[in-house]
N, C-alpha and C. Protein backbone atom coordinates (compact mmCIF):
# COMPACT_ATOMS: atom_id res chain seq x y z
N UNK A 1 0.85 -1.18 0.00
CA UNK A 1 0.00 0.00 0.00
C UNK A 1 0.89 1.24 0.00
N UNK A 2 0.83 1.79 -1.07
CA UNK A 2 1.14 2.90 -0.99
C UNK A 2 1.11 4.60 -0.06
N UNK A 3 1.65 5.56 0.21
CA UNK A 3 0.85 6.41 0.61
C UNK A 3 0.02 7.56 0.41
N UNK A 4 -0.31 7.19 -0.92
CA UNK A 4 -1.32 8.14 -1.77
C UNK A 4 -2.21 7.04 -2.52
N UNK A 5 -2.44 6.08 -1.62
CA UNK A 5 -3.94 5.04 -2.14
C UNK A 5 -5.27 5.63 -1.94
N UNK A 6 -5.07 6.21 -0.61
CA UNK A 6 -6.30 6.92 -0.41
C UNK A 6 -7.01 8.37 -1.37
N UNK A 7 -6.00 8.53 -2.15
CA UNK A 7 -6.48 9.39 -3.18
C UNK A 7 -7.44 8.93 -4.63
N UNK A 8 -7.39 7.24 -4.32
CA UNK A 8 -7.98 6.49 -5.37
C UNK A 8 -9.38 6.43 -4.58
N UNK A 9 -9.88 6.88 -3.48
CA UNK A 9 -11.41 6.91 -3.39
C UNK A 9 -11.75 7.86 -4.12
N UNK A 10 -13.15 7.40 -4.45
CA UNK A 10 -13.89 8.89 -5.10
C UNK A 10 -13.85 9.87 -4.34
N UNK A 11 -14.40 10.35 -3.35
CA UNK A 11 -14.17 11.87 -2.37
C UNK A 11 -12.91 12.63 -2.80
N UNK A 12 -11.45 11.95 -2.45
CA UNK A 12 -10.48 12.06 -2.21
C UNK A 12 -10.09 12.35 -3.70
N UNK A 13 -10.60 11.98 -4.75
CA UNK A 13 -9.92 11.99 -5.91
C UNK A 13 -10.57 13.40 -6.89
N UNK A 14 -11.75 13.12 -6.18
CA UNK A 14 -12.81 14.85 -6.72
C UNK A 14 -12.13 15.61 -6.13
N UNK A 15 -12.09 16.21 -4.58
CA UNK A 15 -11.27 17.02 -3.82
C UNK A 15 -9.79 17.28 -4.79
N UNK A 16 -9.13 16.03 -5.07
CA UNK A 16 -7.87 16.70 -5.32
C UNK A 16 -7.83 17.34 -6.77
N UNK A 17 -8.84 16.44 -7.92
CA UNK A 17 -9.47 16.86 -9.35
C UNK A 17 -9.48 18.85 -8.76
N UNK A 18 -10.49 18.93 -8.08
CA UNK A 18 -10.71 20.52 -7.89
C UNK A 18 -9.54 21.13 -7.33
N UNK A 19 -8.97 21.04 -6.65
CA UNK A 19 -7.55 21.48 -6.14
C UNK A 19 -6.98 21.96 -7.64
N UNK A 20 -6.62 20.56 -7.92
CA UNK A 20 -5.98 20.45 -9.42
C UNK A 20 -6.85 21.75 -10.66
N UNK A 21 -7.57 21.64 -10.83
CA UNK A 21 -7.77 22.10 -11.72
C UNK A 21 -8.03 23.87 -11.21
N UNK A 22 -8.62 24.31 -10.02
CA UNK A 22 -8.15 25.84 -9.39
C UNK A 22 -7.10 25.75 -10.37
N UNK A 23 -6.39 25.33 -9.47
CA UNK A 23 -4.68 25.99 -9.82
C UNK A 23 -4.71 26.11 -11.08
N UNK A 24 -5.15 25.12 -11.82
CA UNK A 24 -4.45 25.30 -13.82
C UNK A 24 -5.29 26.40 -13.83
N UNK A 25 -6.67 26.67 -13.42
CA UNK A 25 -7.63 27.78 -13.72
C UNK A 25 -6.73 29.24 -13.49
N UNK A 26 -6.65 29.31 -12.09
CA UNK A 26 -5.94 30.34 -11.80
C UNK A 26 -4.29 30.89 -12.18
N UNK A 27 -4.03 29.55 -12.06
CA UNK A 27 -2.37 30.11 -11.64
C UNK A 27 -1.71 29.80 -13.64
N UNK A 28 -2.25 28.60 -14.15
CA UNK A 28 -1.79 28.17 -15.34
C UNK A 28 -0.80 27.09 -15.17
N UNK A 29 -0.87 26.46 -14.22
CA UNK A 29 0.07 25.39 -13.94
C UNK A 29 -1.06 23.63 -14.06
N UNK A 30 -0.63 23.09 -14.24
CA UNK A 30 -1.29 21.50 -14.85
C UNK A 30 -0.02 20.92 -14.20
N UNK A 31 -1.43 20.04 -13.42
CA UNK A 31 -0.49 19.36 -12.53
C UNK A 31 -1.56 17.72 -12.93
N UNK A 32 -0.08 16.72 -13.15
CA UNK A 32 -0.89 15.31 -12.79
C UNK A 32 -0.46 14.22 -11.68
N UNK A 33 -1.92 14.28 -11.96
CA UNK A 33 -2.24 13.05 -10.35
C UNK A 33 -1.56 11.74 -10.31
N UNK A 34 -0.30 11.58 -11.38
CA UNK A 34 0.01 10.68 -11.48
C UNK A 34 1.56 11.31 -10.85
N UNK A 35 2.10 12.36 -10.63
CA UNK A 35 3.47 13.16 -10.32
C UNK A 35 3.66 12.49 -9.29
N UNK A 36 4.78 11.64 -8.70
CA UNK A 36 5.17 11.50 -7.47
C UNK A 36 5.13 12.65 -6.11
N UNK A 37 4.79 13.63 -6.72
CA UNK A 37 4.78 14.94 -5.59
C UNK A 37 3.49 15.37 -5.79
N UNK A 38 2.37 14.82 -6.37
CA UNK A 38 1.23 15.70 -6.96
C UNK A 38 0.51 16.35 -5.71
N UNK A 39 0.69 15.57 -3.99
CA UNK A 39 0.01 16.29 -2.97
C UNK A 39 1.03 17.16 -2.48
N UNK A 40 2.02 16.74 -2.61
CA UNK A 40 2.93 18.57 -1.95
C UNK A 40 3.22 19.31 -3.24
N UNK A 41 2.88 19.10 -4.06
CA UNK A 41 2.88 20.39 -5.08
C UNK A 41 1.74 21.28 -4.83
N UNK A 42 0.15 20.55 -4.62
CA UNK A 42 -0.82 20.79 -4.38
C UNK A 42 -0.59 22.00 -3.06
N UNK A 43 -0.06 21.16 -1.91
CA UNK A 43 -0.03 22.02 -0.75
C UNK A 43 1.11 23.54 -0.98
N UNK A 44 2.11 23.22 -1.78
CA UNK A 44 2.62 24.52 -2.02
C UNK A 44 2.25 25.48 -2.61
N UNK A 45 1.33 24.76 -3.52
CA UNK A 45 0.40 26.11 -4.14
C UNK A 45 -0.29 26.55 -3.90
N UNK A 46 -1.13 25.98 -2.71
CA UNK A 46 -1.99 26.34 -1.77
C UNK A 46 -1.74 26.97 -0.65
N UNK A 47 -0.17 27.15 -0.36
CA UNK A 47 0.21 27.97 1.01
C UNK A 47 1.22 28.90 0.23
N UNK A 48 1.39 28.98 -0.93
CA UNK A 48 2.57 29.96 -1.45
C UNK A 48 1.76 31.22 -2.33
N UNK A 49 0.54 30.61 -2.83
CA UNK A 49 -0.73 31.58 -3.89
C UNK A 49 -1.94 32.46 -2.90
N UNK A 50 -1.97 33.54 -3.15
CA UNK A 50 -3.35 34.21 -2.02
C UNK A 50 -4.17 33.74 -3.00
N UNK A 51 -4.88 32.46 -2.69
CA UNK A 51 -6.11 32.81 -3.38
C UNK A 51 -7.30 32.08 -2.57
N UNK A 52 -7.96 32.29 -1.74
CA UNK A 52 -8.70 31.56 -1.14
C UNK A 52 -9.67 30.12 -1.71
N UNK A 53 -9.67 30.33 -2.86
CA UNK A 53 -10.58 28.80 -3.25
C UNK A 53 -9.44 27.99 -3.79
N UNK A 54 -8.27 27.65 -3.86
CA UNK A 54 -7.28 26.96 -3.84
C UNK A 54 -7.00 26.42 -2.13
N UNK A 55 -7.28 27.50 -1.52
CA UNK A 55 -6.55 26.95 -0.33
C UNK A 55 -8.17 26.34 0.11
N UNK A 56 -8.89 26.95 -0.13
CA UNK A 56 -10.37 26.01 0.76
C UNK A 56 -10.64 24.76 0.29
N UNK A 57 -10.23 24.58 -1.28
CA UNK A 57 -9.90 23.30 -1.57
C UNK A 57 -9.08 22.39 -1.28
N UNK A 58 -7.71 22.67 -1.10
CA UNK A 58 -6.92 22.37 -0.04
C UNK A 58 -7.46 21.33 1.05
N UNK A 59 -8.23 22.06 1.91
CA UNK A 59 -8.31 22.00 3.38
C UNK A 59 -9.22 20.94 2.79
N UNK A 60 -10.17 20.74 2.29
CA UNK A 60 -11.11 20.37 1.76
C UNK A 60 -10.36 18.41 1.41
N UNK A 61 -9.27 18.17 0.96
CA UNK A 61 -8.94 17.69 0.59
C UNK A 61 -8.23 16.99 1.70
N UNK A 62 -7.25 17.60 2.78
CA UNK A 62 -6.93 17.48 3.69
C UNK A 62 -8.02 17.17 4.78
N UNK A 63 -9.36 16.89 4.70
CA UNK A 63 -10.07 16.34 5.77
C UNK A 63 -10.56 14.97 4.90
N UNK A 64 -10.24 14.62 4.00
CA UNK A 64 -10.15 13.04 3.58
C UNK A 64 -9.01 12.24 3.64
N UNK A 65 -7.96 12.90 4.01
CA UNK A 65 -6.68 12.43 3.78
C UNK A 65 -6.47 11.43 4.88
N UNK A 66 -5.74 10.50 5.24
CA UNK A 66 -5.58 10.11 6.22
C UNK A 66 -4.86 10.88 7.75
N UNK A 67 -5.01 10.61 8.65
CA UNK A 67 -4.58 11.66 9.89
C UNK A 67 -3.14 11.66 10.03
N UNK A 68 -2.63 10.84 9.30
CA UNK A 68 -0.97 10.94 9.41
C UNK A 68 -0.72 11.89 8.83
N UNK A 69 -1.11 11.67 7.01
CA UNK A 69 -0.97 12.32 6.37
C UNK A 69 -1.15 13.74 6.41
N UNK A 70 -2.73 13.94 7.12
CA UNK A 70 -3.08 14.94 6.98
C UNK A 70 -2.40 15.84 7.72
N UNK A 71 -2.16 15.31 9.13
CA UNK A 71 -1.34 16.21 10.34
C UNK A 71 0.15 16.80 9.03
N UNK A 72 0.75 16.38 8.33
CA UNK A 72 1.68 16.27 7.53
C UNK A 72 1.17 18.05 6.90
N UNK A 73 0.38 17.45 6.26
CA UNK A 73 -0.67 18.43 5.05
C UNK A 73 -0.77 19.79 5.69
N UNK A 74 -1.44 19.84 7.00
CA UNK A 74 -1.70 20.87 7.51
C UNK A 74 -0.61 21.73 7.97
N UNK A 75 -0.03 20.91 8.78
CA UNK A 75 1.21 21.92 9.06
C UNK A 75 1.96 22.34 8.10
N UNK A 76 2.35 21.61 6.65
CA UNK A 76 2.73 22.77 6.34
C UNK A 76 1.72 23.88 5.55
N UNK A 77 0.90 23.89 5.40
CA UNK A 77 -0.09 24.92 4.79
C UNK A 77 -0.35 26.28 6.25
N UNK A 78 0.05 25.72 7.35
CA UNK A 78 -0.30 26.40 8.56
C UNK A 78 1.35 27.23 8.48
N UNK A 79 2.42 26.46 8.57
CA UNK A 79 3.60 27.01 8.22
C UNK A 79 3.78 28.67 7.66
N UNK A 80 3.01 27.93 6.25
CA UNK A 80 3.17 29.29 5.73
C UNK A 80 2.59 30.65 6.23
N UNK A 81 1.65 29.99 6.65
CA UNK A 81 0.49 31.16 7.15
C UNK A 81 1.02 31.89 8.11
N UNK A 82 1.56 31.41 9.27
CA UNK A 82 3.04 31.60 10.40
C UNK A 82 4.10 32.29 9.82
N UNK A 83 4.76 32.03 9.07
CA UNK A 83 5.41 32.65 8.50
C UNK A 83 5.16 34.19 7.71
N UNK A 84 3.92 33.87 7.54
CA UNK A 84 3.17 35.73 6.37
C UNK A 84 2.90 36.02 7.88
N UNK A 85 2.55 36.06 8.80
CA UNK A 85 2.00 37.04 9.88
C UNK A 85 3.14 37.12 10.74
N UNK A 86 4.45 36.70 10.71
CA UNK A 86 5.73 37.61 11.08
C UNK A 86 6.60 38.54 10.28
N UNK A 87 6.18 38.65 9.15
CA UNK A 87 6.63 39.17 7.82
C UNK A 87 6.70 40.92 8.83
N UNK A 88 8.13 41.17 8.62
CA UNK A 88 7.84 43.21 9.07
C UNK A 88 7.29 43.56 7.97
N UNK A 89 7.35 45.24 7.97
CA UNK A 89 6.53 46.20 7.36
C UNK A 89 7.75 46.00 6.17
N UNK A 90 8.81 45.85 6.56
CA UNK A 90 9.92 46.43 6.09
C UNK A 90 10.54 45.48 4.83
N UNK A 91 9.56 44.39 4.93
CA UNK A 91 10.22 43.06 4.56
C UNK A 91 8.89 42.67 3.24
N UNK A 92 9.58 42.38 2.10
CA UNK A 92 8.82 42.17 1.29
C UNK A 92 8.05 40.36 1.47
N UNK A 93 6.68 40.42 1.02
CA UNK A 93 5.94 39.42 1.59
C UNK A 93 6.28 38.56 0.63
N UNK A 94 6.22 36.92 0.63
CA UNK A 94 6.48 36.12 -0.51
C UNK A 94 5.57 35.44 -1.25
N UNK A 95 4.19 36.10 -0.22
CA UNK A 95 2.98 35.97 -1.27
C UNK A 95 2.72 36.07 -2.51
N UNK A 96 2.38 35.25 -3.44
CA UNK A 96 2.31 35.91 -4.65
C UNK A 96 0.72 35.62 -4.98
N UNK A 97 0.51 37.07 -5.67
CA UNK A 97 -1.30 36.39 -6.22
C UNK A 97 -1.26 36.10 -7.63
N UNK A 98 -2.26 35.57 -7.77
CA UNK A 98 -2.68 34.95 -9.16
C UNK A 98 -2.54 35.39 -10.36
N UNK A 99 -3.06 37.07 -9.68
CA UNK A 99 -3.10 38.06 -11.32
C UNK A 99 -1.31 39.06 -11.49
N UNK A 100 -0.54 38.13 -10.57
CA UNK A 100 0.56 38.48 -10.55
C UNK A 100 1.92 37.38 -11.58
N UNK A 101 1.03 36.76 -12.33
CA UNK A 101 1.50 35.77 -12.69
C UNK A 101 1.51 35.98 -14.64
N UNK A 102 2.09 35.85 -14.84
CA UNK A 102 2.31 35.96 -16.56
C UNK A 102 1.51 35.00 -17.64
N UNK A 103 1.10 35.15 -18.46
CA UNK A 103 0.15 33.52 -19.09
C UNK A 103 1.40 33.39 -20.24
């Protein structure tokens, strides 16, 4: 057993389909579910992009996941978030948004 079997349920595989496809929507990136990294690519684009329906999908995705996994998932998506709310005034943020992105 692998540790991305649980992405072969239906729930788990819609959740990450919508994840997946946000991002190509928004950002222009195509990502497949077949990538050895396809859930931490997922989570980096979801804690590195302001865009709230990427990341609610995300989370979304992360409450089917298994609890190992997920504890995994969350922290780092929480990471980032920790990280933007110590950011000084002074200090450029590493947020990037969507419409900041080139096609």
């Amino acid at each position: 057993m692998t540790p991305n079997d649980w992405l072969m349920k239906r729930d788990a595989l819609l959740a990450a389909r919508k994840c997946s496809k946000l991002i190509e929507q928004r950002l222009g990136l195509r990502l497949a579910l077949a990538h050895p990294a396809f859930i931490s690519l997922l989570g980096d684009y979801a804690a590195l992009y302001d865009c709230d329906e990427i990341r609610s999908a995300y989370i979304e995705l992360i409450e089917l996941a298994p609890e190992s996994q997920a504890r995994l998932m969350r922290a780092k998506l929480f990471a980032t978030e920790a990280e933007r709310r110590q950011v000084s005034p002074r200090r450029v943020s590493t947020l990037i948004k969507p419409e900041q992105i080139e096609a």
